[in-house]
C-alpha atoms as a PDB file:
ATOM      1  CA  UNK A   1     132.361 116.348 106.520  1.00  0.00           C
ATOM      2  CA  UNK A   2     132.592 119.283 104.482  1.00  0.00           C
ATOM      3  CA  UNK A   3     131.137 122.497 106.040  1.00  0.00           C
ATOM      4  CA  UNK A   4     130.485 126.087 104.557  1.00  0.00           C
ATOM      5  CA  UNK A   5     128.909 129.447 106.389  1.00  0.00           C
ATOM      6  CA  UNK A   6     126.278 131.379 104.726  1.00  0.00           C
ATOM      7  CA  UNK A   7     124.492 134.795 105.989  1.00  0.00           C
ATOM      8  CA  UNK A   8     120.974 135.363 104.713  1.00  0.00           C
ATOM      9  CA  UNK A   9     118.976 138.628 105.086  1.00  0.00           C
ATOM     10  CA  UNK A  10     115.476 137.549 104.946  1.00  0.00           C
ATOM     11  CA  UNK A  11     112.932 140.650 103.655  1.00  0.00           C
ATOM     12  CA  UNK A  12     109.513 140.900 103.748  1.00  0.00           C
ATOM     13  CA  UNK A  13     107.239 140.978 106.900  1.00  0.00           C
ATOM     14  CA  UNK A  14     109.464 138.903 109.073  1.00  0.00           C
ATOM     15  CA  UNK A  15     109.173 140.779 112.037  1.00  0.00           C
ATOM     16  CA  UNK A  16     106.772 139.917 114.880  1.00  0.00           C
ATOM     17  CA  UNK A  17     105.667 137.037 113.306  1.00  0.00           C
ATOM     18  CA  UNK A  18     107.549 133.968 114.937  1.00  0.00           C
ATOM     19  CA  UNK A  19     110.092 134.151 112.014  1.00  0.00           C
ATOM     20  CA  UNK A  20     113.182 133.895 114.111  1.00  0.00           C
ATOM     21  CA  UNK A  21     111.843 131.222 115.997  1.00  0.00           C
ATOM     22  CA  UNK A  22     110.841 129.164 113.409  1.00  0.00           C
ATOM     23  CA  UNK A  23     114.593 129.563 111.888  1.00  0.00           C
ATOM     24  CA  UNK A  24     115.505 128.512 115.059  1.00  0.00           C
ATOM     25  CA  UNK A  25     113.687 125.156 114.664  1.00  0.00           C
ATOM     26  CA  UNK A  26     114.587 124.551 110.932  1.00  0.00           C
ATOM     27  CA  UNK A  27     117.722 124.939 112.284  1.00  0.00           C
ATOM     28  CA  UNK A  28     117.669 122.232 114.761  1.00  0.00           C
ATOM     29  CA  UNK A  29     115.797 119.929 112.746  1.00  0.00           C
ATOM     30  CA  UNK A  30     119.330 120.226 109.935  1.00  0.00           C
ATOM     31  CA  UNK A  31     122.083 120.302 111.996  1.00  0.00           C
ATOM     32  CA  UNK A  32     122.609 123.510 111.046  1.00  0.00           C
ATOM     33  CA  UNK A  33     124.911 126.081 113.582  1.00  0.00           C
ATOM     34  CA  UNK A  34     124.859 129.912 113.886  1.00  0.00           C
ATOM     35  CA  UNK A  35     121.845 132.599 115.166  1.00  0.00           C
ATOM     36  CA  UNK A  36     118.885 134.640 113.532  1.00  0.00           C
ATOM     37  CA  UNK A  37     118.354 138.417 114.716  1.00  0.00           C
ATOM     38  CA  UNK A  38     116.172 141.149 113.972  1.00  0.00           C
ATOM     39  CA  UNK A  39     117.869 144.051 112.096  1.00  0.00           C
ATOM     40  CA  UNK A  40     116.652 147.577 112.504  1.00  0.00           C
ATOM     41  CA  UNK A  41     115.421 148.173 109.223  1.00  0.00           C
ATOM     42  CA  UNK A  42     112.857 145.790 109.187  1.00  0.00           C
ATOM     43  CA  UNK A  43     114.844 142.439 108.088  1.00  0.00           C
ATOM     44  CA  UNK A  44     115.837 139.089 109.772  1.00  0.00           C
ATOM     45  CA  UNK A  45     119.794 138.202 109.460  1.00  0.00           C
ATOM     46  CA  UNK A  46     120.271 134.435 109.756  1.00  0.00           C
ATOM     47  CA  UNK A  47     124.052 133.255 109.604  1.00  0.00           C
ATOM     48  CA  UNK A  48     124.024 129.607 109.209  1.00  0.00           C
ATOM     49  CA  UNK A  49     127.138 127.194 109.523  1.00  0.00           C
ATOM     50  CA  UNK A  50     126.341 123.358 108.174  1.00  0.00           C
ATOM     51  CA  UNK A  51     126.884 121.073 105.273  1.00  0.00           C
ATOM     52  CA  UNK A  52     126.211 122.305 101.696  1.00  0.00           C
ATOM     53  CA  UNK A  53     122.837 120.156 101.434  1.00  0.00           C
ATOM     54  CA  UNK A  54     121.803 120.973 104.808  1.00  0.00           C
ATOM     55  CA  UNK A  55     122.345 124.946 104.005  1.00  0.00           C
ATOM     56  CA  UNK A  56     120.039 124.299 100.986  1.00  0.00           C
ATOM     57  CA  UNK A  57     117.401 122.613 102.729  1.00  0.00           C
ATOM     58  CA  UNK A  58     117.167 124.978 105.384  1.00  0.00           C
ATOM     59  CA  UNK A  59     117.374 127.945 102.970  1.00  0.00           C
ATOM     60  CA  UNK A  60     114.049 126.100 101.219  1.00  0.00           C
ATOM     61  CA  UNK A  61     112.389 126.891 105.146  1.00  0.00           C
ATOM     62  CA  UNK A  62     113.647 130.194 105.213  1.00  0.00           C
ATOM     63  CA  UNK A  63     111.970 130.793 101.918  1.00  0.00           C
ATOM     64  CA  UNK A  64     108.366 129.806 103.091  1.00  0.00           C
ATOM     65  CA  UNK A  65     108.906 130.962 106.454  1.00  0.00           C
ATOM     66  CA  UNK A  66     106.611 130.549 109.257  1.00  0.00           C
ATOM     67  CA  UNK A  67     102.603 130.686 108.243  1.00  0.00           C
ATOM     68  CA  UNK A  68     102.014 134.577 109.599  1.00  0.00           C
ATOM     69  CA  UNK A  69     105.146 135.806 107.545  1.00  0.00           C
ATOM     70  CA  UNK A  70     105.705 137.144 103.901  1.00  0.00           C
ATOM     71  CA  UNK A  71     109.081 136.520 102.872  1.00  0.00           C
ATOM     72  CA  UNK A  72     109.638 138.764  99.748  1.00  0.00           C
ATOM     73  CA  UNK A  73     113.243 138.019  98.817  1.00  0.00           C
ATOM     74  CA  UNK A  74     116.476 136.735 100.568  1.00  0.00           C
ATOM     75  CA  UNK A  75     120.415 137.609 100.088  1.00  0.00           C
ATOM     76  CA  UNK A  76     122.651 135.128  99.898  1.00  0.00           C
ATOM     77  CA  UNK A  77     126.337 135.493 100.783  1.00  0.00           C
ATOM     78  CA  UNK A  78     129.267 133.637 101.417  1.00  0.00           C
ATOM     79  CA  UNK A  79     130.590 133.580 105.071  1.00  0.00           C
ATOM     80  CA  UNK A  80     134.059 132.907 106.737  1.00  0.00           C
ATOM     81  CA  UNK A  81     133.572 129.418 109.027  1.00  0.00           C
ATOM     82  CA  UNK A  82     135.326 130.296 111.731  1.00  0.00           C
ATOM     83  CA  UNK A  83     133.421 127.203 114.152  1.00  0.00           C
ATOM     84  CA  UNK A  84     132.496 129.870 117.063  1.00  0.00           C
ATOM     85  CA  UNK A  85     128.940 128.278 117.361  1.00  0.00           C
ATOM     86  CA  UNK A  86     128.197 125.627 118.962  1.00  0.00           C
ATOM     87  CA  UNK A  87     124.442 125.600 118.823  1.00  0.00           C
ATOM     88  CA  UNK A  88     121.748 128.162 117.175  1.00  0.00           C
ATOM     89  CA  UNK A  89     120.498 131.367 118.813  1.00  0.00           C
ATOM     90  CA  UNK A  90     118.009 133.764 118.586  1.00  0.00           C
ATOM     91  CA  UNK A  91     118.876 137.318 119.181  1.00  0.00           C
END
């Protein structure tokens, strides 16, 4: 199975509003591998290791978020898979 790494900085009001945590559990329900932290200026990194169609999915969550957060945009880049996760965490 084919596997790529993409890192997502999630803007809007993401902070304090259960945002990582939800990631978290879009995460688990896709398979997908990596962590989502809280960056100082306000934003929510999320680096995600999966299969292409799993990535997309779970970008789709990110997207709505949970109900108490307004995502406003989300960066998309390319990431090197270098297999160090074994599981998704919350920083």
């Amino acid at each position: 199975m084919y596997l790529i790494c993409k890192k997502f900085i999630i803007y809007g009001f993401v902070q304090g509003v259960g945002y990582r945590y939800f990631a978290y559990k879009s995460a688990e329900k896709y398979g997908i591998l990596g962590y989502a932290k809280n960056l100082l200026d306000g934003t929510v990194e999320i680096v995600a290791e999966g299969t292409k169609e799993n990535i997309e999915k779970f970008k789709l969550e990110l997207v709505n978020g949970p109900s108490r957060s307004r995502v406003e945009r989300i960066t998309e880049e390319e990431c090197t898979l270098d297999k160090e996760y074994d599981s998704f965490n919350v920083f």
